[in-house]
Protein backbone atom coordinates (compact mmCIF):
# COMPACT_ATOMS: atom_id res chain seq x y z
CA UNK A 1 8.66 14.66 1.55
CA UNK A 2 8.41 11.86 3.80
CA UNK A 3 6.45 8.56 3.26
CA UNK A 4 2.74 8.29 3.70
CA UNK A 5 3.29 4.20 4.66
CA UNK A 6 3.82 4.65 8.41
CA UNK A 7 1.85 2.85 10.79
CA UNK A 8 -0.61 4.77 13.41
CA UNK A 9 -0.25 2.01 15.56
CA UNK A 10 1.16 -1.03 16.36
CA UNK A 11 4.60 -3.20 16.14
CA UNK A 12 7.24 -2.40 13.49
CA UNK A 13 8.72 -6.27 12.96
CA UNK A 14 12.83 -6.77 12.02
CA UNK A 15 12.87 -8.82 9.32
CA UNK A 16 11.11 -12.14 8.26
CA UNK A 17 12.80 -14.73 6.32
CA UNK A 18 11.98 -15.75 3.27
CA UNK A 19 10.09 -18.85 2.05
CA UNK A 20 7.03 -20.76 3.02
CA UNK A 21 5.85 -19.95 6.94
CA UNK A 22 2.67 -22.11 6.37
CA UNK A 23 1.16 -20.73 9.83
CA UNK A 24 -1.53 -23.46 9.61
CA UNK A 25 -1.91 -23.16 6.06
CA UNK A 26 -1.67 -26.01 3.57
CA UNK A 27 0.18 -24.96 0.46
CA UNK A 28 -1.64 -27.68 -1.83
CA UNK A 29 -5.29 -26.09 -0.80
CA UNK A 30 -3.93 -22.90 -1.43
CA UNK A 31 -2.70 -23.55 -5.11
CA UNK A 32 -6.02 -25.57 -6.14
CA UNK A 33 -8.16 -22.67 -4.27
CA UNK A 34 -6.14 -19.84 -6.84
CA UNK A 35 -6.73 -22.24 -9.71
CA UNK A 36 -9.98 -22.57 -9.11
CA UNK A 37 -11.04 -18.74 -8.62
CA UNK A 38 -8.82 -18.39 -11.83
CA UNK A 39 -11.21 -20.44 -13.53
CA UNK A 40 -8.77 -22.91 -15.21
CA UNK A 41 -6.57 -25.31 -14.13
CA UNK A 42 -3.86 -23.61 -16.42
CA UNK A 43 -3.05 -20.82 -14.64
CA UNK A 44 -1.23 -22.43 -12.05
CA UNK A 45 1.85 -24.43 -13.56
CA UNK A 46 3.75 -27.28 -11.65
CA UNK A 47 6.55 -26.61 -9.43
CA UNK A 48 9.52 -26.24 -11.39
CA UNK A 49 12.41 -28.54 -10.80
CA UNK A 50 14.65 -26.21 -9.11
CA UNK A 51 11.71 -24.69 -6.23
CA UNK A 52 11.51 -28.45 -5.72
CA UNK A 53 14.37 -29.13 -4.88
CA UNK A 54 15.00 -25.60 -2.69
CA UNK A 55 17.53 -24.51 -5.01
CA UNK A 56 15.89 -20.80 -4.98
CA UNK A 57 17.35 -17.41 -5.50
CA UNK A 58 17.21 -15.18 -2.67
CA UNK A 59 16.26 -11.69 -2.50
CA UNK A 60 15.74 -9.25 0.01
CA UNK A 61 12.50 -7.00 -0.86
CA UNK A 62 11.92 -3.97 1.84
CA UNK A 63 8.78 -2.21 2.38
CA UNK A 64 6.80 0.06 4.33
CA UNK A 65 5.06 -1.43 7.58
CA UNK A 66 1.34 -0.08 7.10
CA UNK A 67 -0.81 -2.90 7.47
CA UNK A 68 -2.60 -3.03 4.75
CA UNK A 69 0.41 -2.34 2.07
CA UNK A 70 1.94 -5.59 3.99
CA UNK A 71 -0.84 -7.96 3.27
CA UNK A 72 -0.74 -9.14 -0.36
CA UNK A 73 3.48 -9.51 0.30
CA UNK A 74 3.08 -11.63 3.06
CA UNK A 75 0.28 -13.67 1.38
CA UNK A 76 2.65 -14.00 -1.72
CA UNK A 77 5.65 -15.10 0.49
CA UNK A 78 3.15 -17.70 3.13
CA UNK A 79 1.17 -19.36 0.26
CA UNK A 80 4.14 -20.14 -1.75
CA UNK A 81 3.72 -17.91 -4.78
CA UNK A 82 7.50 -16.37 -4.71
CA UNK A 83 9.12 -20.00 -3.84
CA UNK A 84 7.28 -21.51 -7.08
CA UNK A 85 9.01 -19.03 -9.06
CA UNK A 86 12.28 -19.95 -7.86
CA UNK A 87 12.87 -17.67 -4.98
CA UNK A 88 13.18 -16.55 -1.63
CA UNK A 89 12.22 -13.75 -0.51
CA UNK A 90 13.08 -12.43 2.42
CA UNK A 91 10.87 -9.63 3.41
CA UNK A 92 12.47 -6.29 5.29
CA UNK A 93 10.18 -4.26 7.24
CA UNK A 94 10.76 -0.30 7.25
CA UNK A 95 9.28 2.10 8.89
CA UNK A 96 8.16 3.87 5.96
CA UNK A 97 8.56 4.23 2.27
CA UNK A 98 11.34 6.55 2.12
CA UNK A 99 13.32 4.32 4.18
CA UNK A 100 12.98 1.49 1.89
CA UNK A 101 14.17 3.43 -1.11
CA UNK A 102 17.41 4.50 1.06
CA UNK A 103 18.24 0.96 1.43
CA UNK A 104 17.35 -0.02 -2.05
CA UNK A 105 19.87 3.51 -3.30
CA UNK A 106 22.30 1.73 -0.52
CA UNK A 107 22.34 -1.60 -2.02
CA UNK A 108 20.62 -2.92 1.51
CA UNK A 109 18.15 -4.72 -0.45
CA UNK A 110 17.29 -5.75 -4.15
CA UNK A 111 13.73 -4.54 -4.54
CA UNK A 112 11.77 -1.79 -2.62
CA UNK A 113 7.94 -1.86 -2.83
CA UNK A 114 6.35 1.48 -1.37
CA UNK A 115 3.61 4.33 -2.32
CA UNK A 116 4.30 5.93 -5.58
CA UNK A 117 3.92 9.21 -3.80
CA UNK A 118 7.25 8.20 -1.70
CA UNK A 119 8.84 6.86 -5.30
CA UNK A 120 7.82 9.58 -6.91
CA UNK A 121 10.04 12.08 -4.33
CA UNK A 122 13.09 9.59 -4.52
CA UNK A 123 12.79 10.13 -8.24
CA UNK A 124 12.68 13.73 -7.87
CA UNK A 125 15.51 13.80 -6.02
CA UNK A 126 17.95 11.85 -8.19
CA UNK A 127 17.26 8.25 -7.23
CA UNK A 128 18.33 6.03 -9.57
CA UNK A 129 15.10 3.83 -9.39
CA UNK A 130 12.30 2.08 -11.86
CA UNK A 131 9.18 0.92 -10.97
CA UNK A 132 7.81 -1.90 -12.77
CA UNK A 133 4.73 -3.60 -11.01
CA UNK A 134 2.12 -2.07 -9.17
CA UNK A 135 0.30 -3.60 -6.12
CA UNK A 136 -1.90 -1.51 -5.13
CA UNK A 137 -4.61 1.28 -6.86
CA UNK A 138 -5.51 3.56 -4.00
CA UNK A 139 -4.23 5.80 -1.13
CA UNK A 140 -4.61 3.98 2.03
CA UNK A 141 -6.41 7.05 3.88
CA UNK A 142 -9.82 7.88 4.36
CA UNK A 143 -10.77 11.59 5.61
CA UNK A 144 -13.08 11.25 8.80
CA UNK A 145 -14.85 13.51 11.88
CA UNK A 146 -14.00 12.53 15.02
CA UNK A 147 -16.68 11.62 16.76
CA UNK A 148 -17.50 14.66 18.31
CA UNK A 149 -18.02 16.34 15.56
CA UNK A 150 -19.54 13.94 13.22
CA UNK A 151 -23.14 16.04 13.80
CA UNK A 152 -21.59 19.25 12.79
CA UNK A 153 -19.45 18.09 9.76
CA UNK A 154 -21.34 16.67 6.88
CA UNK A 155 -18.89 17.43 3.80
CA UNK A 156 -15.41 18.78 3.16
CA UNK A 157 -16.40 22.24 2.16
CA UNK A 158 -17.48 21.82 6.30
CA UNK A 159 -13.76 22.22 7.60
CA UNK A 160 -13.27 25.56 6.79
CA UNK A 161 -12.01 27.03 9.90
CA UNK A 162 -11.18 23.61 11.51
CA UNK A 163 -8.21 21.64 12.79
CA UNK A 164 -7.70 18.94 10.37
CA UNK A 165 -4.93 16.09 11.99
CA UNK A 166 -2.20 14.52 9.42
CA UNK A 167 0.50 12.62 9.99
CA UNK A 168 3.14 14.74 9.10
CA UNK A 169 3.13 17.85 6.82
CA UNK A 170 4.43 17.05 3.35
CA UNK A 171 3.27 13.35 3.45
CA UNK A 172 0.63 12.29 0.69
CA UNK A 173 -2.13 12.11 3.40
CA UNK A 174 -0.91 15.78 3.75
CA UNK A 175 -0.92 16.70 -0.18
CA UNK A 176 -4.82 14.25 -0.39
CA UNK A 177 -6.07 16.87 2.18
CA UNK A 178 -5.48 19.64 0.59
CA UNK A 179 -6.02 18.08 -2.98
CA UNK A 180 -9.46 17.31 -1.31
CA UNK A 181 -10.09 21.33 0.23
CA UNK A 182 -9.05 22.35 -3.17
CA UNK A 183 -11.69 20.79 -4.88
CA UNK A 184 -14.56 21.35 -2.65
CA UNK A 185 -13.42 25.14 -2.66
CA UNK A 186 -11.98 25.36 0.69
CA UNK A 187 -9.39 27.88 1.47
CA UNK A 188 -6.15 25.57 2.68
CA UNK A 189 -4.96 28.59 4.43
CA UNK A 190 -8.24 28.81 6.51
CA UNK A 191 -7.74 25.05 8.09
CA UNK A 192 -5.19 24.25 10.84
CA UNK A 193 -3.18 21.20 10.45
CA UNK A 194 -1.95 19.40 13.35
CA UNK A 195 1.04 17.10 12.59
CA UNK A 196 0.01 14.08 14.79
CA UNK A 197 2.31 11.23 13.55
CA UNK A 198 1.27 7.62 15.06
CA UNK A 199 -1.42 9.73 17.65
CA UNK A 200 -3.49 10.50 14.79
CA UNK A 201 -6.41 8.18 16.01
CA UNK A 202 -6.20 8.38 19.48
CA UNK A 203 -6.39 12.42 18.68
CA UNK A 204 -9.56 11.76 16.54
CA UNK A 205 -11.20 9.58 18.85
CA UNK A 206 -10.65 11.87 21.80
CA UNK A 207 -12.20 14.82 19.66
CA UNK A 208 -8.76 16.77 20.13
CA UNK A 209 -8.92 17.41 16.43
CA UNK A 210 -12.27 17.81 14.34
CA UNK A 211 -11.39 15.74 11.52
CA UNK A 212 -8.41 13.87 9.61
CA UNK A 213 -6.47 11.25 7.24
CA UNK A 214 -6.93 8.08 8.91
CA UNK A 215 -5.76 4.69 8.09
CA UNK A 216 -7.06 1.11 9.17
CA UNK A 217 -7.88 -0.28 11.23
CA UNK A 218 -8.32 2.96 12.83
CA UNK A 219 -10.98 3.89 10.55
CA UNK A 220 -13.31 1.07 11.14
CA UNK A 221 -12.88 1.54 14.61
CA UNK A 222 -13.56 4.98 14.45
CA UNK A 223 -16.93 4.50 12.13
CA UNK A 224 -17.72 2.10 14.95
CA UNK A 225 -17.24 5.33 17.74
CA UNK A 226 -19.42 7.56 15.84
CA UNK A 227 -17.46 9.13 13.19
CA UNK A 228 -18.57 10.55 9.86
CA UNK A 229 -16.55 9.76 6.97
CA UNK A 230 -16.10 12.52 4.21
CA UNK A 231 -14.17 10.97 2.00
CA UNK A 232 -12.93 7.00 2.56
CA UNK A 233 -10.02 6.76 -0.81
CA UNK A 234 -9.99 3.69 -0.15
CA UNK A 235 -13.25 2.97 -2.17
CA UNK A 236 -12.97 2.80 -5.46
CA UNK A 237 -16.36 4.58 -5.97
CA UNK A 238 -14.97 7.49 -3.92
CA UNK A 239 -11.85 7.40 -5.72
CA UNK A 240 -13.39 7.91 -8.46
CA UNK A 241 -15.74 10.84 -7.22
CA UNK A 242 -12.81 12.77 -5.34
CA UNK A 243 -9.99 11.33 -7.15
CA UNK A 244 -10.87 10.74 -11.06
CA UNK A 245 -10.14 7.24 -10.92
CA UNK A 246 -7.39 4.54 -9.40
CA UNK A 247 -4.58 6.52 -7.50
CA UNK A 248 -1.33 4.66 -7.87
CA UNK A 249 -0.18 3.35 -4.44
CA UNK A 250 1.96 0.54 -3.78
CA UNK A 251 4.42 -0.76 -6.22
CA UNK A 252 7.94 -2.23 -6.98
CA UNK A 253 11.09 -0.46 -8.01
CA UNK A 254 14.61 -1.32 -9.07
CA UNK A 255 17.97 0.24 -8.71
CA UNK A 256 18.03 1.72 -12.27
CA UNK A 257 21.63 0.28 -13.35
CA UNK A 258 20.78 -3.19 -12.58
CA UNK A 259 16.95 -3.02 -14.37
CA UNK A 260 18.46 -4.80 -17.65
CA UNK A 261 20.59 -8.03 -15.55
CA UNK A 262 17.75 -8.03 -13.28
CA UNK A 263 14.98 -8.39 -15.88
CA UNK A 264 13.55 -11.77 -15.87
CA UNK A 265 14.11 -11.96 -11.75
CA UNK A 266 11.31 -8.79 -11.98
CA UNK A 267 8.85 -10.73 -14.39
CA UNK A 268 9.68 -13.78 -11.86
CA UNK A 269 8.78 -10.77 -8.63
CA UNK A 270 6.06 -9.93 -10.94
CA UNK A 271 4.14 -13.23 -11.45
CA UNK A 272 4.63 -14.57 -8.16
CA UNK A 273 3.19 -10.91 -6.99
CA UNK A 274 0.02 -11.31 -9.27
CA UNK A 275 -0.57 -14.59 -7.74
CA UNK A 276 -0.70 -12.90 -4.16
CA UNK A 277 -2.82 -10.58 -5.19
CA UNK A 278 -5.44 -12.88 -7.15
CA UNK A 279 -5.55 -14.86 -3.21
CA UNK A 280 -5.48 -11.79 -1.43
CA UNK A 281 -9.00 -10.41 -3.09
CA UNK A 282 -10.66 -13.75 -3.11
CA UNK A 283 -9.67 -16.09 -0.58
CA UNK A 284 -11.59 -16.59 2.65
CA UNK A 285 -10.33 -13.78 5.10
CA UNK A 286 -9.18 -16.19 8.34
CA UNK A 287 -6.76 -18.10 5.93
CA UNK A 288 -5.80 -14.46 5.35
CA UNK A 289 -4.89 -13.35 8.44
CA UNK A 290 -2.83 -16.96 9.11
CA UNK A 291 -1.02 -16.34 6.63
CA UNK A 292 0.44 -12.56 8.56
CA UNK A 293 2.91 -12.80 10.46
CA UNK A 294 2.21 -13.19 14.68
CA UNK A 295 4.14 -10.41 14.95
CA UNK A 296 1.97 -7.95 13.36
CA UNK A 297 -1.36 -9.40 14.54
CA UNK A 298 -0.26 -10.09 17.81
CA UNK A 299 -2.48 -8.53 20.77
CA UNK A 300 -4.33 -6.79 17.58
CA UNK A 301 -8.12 -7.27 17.26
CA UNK A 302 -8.24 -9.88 13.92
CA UNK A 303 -11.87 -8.97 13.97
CA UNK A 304 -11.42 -5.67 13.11
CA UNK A 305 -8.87 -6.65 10.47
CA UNK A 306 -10.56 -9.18 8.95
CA UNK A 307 -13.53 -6.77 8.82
CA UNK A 308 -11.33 -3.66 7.10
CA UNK A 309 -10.02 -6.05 4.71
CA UNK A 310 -13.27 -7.73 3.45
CA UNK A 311 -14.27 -3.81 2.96
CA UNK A 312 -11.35 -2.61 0.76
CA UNK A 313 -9.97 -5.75 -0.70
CA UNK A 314 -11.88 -5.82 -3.71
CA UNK A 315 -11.05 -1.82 -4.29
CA UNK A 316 -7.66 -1.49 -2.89
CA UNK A 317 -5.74 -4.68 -5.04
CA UNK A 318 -5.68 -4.90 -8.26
CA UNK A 319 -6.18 -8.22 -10.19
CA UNK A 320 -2.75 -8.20 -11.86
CA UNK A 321 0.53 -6.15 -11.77
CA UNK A 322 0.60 -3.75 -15.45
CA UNK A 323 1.50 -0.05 -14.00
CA UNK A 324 -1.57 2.07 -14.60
CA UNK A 325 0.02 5.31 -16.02
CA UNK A 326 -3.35 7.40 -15.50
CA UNK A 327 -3.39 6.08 -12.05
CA UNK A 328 0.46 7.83 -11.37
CA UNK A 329 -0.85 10.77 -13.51
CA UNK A 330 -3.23 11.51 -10.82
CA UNK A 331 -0.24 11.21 -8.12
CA UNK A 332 1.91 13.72 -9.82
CA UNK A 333 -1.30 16.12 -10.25
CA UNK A 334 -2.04 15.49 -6.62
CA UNK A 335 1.72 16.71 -5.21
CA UNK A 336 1.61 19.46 -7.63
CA UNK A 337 -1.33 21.15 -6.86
CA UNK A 338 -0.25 20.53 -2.94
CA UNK A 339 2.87 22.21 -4.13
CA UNK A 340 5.11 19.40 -2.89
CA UNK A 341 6.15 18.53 -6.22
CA UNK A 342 7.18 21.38 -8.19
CA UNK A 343 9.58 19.88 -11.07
CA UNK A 344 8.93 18.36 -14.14
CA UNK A 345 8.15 14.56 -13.72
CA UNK A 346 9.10 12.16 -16.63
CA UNK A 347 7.44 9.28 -15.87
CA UNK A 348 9.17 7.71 -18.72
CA UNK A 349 11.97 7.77 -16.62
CA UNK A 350 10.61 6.43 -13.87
CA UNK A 351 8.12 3.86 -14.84
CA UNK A 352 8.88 0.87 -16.69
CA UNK A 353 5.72 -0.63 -18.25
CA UNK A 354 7.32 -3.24 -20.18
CA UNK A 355 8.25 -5.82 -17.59
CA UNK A 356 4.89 -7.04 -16.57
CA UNK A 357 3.25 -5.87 -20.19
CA UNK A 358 -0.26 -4.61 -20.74
């Protein structure tokens, strides 16, 4: 199975080196702004001695380049968060999950952060890996008409009989679908998939499909055109209607035989990650998007960004870090009800609750 975290649009960056890239934004406002939406002055402490003095540690981290998985690692890396705890972090864009495992398995990088769905198959198939901090709690797909049909489709039990576009068969916008027809009683067998890769909104938009998993910002745009959304997972509320509850998504995993030397470097990942997050859900959207890099926003709409992240923000980051074991519960369920995953999981194995505690 391949990743779900690949782009429908836009540019796929190289790399982007590690440490503060301000963009306009002043580190100082940005630490007393966290403090005070912590609510107490102590939970930012000073600089330590060797961040001052730029003796950091540096790391390479890959991960997948869907927009919205890249936001709370670039606000972690622009406002500072990783350098306070004595890093740098050099950030390695992949295009997709799966790739960012292989160079994690490779020894490429030191950390991979990608969908559990995408962790989950590495694990599956031998890969020595452990996650141990989460980053995000829900799929980034919503399932949507195009706009053609938005008058005939009002629900998922609705696409019986339709053409229904994914990405790619196999991916978890793939095994979501048919989780979804599942449990509004819909025959999979009766709905055609089209496998539409990076077309998949241009397809929707142009009616050449009737509905399908959609990502942002193409979904906002699309709601804009007309389209009726069946299902947006990216909602908590509807997460919790279709889903049961958070859906693990983004997270961070080690190679497996360096998890024990490695161990206070992942709290260090950890905290500096938590910090990100905290800014990412509160802070005021355009210091946001200054903090991305040009290359991802460049000839991009930051409207319709901005606008798709003050939607899902709140629902799709987490306040803190802790691995939510129900929430990969409902991943495993998910890919083996889609039949993607077929062996027995131990998530034991695979998830390592400990670093970042409860």
């Amino acid at each position: 199975m391949s990743s779900c975290c690949k782009p429908e649009a836009g540019p796929v960056a190289g790399h982007h080196p590690g440490g503060i890239v301000s963009q306009g934004i002043n580190r100082r406002a940005v630490l007393r702004r966290l403090t005070a939406l912590a609510g107490s002055a102590a939970a930012l402490s000073a600089l330590p001695a060797y961040a001052a003095r730029g003796d950091k540690k540096n790391l390479k981290l890959a991960f997948c380049s869907q927009l919205l998985c890249v936001v709370p690692y670039e606000v972690t890396r622009a406002a500072g968060f990783f350098a306070e705890e004595g890093l740098d972090v050099q950030l390695v864009y992949s295009r997709g999950g799966s790739a960012a495992l292989q160079a994690l398995n490779a020894g490429a990088v030191d950390y991979a952060a990608t969908s559990f769905d995408a962790a989950l198959n590495a694990f599956v198939h031998k890969a020595g890996i452990r996650r141990f901090a989460a980053t995000g709690r829900l799929p980034l797909f919503a399932l949507a008409t195009s706009p053609k049909t938005a008058g005939s489709i009002s629900g998922i039990a609705q696409l019986a009989g339709k053409t229904v576009g994914v990405a790619q068969l196999g991916n978890a916008d793939h095994a979501l679908t048919l989780y979804l027809l599942g449990r509004a009683g819909v025959d999979p067998g009766s709905v055609r998939f089209a496998t539409l890769g990076p077309n998949l909104y241009d397809a929707l938009r142009l009616g050449q499909v009737d509905a399908g998993m959609v990502q942002e910002p193409g979904l906002t745009l699309l709601e804009r055109g007309g389209a009726r959304v069946l299902a947006n997972l990216m909602d908590l509320d509807d997460a919790n209607r279709y889903l049961g509850g958070p859906y693990a998504f983004m997270g961070v995993a080690v190679r497996t035989s360096e998890q024990a030397q490695r161990r206070a470097e992942m709290q260090k990942v950890g905290r500096a990650l938590a910090a990100g997050l905290r800014y990412t859900r509160e802070a005021p959207l355009d210091e946001l998007i200054q903090m991305l890099p040009a290359a991802l926003v460049a000839g991009g709409d930051t409207e319709v960004l901005a606008a798709a992240l003050d939607k899902h923000r709140q629902s799709l980051y987490p306040a803190g870090v802790q691995i939510d074991r129900a929430a990969c519960e409902r991943v495993v369920e998910t890919q083996r009800e889609a039949g993607i995953v077929t062996a027995a999981v131990d998530l034991d194995a695979l998830l390592d609750p400990t670093v970042m505690g409860a």
